[in-house]
Structures are given as C-alpha cells and as structure tokens.
Protein backbone atom coordinates (compact mmCIF):
# COMPACT_ATOMS: atom_id res chain seq x y z
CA UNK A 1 -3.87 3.07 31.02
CA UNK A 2 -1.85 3.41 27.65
CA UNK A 3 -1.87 0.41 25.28
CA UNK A 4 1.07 0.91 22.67
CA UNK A 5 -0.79 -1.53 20.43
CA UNK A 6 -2.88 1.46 19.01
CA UNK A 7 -1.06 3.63 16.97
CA UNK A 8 -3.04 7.01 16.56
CA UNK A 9 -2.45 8.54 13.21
CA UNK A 10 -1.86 12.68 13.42
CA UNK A 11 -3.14 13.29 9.88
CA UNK A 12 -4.09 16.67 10.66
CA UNK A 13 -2.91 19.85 8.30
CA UNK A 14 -0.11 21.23 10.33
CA UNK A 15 1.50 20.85 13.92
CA UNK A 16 -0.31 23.02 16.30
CA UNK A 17 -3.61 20.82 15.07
CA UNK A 18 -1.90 18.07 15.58
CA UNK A 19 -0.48 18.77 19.55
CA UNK A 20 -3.79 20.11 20.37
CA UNK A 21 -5.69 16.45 19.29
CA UNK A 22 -3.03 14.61 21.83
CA UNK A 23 -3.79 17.03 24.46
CA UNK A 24 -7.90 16.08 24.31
CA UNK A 25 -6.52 12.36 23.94
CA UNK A 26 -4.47 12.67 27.31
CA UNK A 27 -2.12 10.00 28.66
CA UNK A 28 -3.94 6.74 27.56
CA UNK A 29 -2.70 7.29 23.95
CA UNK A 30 1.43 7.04 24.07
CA UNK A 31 2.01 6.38 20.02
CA UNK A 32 1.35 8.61 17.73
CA UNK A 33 2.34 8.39 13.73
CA UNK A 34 3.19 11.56 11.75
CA UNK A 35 3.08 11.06 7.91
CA UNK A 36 4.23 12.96 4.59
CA UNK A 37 0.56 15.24 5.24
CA UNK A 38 2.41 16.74 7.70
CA UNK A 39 6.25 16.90 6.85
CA UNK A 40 5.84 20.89 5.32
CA UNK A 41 3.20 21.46 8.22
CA UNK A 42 6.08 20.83 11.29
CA UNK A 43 6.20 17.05 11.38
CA UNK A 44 9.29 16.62 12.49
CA UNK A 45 8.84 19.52 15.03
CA UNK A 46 6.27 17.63 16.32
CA UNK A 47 7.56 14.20 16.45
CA UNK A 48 10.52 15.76 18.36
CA UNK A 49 8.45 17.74 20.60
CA UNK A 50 6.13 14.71 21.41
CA UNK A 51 8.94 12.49 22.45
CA UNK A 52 11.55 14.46 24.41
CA UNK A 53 8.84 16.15 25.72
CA UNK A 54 5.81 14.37 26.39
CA UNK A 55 7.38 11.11 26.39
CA UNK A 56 5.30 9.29 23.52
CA UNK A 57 6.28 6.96 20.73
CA UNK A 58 7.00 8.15 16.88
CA UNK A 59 6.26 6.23 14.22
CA UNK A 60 7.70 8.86 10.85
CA UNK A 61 5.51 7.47 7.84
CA UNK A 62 7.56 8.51 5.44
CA UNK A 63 7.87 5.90 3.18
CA UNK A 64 11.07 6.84 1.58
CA UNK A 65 12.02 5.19 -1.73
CA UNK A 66 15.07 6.31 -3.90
CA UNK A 67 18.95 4.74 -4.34
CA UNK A 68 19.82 3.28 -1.82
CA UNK A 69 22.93 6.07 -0.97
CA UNK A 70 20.30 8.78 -0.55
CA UNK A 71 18.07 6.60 1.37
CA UNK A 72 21.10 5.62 3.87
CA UNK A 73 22.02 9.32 4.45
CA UNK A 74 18.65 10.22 4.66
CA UNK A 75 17.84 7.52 7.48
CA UNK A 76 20.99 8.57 9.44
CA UNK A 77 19.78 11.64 9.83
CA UNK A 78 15.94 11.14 10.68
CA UNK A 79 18.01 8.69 13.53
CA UNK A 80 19.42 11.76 15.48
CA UNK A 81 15.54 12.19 16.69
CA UNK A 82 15.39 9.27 18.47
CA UNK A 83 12.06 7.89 17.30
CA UNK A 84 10.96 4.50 17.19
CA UNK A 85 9.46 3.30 13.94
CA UNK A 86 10.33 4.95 10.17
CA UNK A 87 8.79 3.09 6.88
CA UNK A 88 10.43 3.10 3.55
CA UNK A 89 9.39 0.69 0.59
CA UNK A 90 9.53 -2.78 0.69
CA UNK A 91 11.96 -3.20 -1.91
CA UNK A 92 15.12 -4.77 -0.98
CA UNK A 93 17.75 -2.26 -1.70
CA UNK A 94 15.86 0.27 0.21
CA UNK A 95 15.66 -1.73 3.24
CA UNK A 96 19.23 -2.83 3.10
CA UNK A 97 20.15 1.39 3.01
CA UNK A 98 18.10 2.07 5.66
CA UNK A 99 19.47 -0.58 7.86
CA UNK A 100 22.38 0.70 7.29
CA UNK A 101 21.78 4.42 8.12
CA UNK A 102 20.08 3.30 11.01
CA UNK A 103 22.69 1.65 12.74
CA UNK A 104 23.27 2.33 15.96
CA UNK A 105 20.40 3.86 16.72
CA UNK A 106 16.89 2.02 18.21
CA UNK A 107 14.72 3.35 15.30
CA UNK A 108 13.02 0.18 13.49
CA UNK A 109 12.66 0.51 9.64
CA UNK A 110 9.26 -1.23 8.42
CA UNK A 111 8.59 -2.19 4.68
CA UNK A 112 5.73 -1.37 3.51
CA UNK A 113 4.13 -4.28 1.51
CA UNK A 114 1.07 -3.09 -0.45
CA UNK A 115 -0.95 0.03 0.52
CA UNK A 116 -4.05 -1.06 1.97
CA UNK A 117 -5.65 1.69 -0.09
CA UNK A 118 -4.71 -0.16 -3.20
CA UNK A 119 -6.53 -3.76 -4.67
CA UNK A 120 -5.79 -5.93 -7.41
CA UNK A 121 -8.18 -3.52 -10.01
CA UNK A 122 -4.93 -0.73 -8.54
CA UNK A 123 -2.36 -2.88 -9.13
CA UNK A 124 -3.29 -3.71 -12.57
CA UNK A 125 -3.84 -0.17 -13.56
CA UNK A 126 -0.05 0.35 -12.06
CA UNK A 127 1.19 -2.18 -14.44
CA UNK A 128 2.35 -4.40 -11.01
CA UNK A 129 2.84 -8.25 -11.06
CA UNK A 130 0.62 -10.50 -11.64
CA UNK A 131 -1.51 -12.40 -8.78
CA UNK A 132 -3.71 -12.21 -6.05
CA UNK A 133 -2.81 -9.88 -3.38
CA UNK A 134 -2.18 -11.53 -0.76
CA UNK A 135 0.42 -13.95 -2.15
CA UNK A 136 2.36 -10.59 -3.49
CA UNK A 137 2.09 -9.24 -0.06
CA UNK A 138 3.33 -12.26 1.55
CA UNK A 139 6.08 -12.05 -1.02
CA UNK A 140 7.61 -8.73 -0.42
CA UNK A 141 7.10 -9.48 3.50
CA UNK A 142 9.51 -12.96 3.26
CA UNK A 143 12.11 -10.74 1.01
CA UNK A 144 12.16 -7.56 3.41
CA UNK A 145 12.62 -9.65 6.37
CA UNK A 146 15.12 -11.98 4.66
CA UNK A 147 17.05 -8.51 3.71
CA UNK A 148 16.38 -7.44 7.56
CA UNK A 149 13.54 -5.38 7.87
CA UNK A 150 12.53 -5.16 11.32
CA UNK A 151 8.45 -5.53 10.75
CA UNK A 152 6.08 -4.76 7.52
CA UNK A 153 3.31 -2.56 6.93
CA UNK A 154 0.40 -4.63 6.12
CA UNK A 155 -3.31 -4.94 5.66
CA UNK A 156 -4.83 -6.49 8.73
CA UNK A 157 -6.42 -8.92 6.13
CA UNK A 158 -2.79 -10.34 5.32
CA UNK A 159 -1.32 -10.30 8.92
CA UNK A 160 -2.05 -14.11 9.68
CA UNK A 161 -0.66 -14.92 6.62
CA UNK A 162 2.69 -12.65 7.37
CA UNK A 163 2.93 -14.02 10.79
CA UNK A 164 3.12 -17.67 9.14
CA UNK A 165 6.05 -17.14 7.69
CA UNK A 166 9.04 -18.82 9.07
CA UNK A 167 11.55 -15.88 8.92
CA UNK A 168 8.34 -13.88 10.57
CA UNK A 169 9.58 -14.72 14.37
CA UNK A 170 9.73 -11.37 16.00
CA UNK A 171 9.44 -9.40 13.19
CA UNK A 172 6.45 -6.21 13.72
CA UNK A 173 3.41 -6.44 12.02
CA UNK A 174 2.01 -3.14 11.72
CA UNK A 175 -1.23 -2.69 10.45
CA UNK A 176 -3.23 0.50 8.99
CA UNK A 177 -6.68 -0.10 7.16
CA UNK A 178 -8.10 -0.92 11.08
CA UNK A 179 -11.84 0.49 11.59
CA UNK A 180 -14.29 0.01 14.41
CA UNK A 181 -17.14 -2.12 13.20
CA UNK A 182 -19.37 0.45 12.33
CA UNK A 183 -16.89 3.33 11.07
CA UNK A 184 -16.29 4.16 7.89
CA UNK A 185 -14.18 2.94 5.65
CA UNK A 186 -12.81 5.68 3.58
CA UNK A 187 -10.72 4.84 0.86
CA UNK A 188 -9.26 2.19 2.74
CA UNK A 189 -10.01 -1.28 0.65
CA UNK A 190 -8.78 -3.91 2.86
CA UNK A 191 -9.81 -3.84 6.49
CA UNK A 192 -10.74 -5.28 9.77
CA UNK A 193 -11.93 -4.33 13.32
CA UNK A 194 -9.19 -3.79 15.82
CA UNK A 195 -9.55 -6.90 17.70
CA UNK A 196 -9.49 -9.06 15.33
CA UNK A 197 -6.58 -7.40 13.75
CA UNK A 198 -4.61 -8.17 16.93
CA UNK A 199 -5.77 -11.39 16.93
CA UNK A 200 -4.63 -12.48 13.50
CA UNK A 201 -0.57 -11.45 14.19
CA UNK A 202 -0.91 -7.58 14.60
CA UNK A 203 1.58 -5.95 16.86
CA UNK A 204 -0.11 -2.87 16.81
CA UNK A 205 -2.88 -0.46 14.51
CA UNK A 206 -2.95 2.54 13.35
CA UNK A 207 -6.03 4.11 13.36
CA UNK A 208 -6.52 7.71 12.36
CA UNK A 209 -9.73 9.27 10.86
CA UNK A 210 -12.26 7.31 12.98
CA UNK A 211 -10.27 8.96 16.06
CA UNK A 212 -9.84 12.71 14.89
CA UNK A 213 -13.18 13.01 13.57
CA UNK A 214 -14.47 11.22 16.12
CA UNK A 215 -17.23 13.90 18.09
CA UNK A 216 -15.50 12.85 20.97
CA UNK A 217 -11.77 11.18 19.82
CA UNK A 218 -11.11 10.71 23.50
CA UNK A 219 -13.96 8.44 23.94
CA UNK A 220 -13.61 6.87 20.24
CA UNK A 221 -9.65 6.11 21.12
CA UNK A 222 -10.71 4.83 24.41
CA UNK A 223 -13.13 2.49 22.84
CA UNK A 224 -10.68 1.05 20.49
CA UNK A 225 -8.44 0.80 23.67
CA UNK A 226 -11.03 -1.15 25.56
CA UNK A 227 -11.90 -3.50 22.87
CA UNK A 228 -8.42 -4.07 22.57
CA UNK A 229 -8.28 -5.42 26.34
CA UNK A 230 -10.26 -8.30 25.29
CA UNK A 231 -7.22 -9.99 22.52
C-alpha cells in the first residue's frame, strides 16, 4: 500500500543509481524527490521517466532563486514535465515568477523557509536577520503564502507553528529534516520522527539517507510507512 505522505529523497550520484533504488523499493513508495545532486547526473531524465512511466510523483528540489523573469521562464519550462511539486526560495518575487510560469499547469511551487540544515549560529554567520528561528520561519511562511505559494518547505520542528497561521488553510507543509528515532541525524539540525512530524501539520516527509543507506531500504521505507499508519 503506497502512502504519498513519505516523500523518498533520490540523492544518489546519477540516474541509473537512482531507478535501480525505486526498483528494490517497489510499489509502496509512489513519491520520489530529485534534487540539484542529481540535475548533471540525469535528473530530469529521471523525473520524466518515473512519472510517464512508472506512474510516481516528482517533487524537482531545485530551489531556484534569481529575477524573477528568469525564474518565470525557467518554471514554464520545468512545467512541460508534468510533475507535481518544484521549490524555489521563499522570497516573494520569486514566488510571484514562478506562479506565474506555472500557470496552467498542476505543478505546485513550495517556498522554502529556512534550510533545516541551517540554525541560528548559520544564520548569524550569513549575516541574516535577527531572531529566533522559528519566528523568521513563520515569517517567510505568512509572506509566501500571502504572495501565493502553494505550501513551504519547513523543519518539522516549525510545522505546528506554520499550520497556525491563518492564511495556512490548505496550504502544503512539506517537511525534510524527518529521521526515525534512532537514525542518524546527519547534518540535519532541526528534526523529528515521522509521526510526530505528521502529527504537528505535515502533509508529507521527505526522508532520504536513512532509506538509501538503509541495509535493507525496502524494509527501512516500509517502517517509516507503517509508523506512519498510526497519525
């Protein structure tokens, strides 16, 4: 049984690694994210291949950022592939272009709010705003909605917060930084289990190393699955 609320993240070097992991994963995984990693390694090859012909979901982590006539033209053409989610930066100009060169199309464009990688010792050493995190992340959620995002990219530690927000109502809450109990971290900084994730406003994780590295990633994607089942 596939449960779309797990995102499985092909951060592999190239393609051909990449097809092979969703062939041991087998029909209970149905969305799969390609990233930058793997644009020069036939990521969009991929993402094509997996959806017209397999039938999955694409979320394209791109995370495009530049004026805002570059980012519309380069939107309306990652629409032709038909894929379902695309990220660009949370800043509102950005959004607004990609809106735009998505229209007409079904692909959803998600702002990314803070990299879950990243903490307030990060954002000081970036020269960022002043405050605690979450309040910034909160932030540049309420402006990309208000400038009509259709979800953020979030740390599962801020998704309660995000879903509070009034102009939050049916907006997607995607959240990376998601690790079993006992995985790993990695250089993720702000996390949480999958369940709970879910439970605080999450419309689906991504979840990537603790899967692909995973002895057996059918059986560690499964077990995400399954604990999933009880939100």
């Amino acid at each position: 049984m596939t449960d779309d609320r797990l995102i499985v993240a092909l951060d592999l070097p190239d393609a051909l690694q990449a097809l092979a992991l969703t062939e041991k994963l087998g029909p209970s995984c149905g969305f799969y994210k390609i990233g930058l990693g793997m644009l020069t390694g036939g990521g969009l090859a991929l993402a094509n291949e997996l959806k017209q012909e397999h039938g999955k979901r694409i979320f394209l982590d791109m995370k495009l950022f530049d004026i805002g006539a570059t980012i519309q033209a380069a939107v309306r053409g990652l629409a032709q592939f038909d894929l379902d989610f695309l990220t660009v930066h949370g800043d509102p100009h950005v959004i607004d272009a990609a809106k735009q060169g998505a229209a007409g199309s079904d692909l959803k464009i998600l702002a990314v709010t803070i990299l879950t990688s990243l903490d307030r010792a990060d954002l000081d050493a970036g020269m960022m705003k002043p405050g605690d995190l979450p309040d910034l992340v909160c932030e540049r959620a309420e402006k990309a909605f208000a400038v009509g995002a259709d979800g953020v990219i979030a740390s599962p530690q801020e998704a309660a917060l995000i879903r509070a927000l009034p102009n939050a109502k049916d907006r997607l809450i995607v959240t990376p930084g998601v690790r079993p109990a006992d995985g790993d971290p990695g250089d993720q900084k702000r996390i949480a289990t999958p369940a709970s994730a879910i439970r605080d406003g999450a419309d689906h994780i991504v979840v990537g190393r603790p899967i692909w590295q995973a002895q057996d990633p059918r059986a560690a994607a499964q077990a995400i699955i399954n604990e999933l089942t009880t939100v």
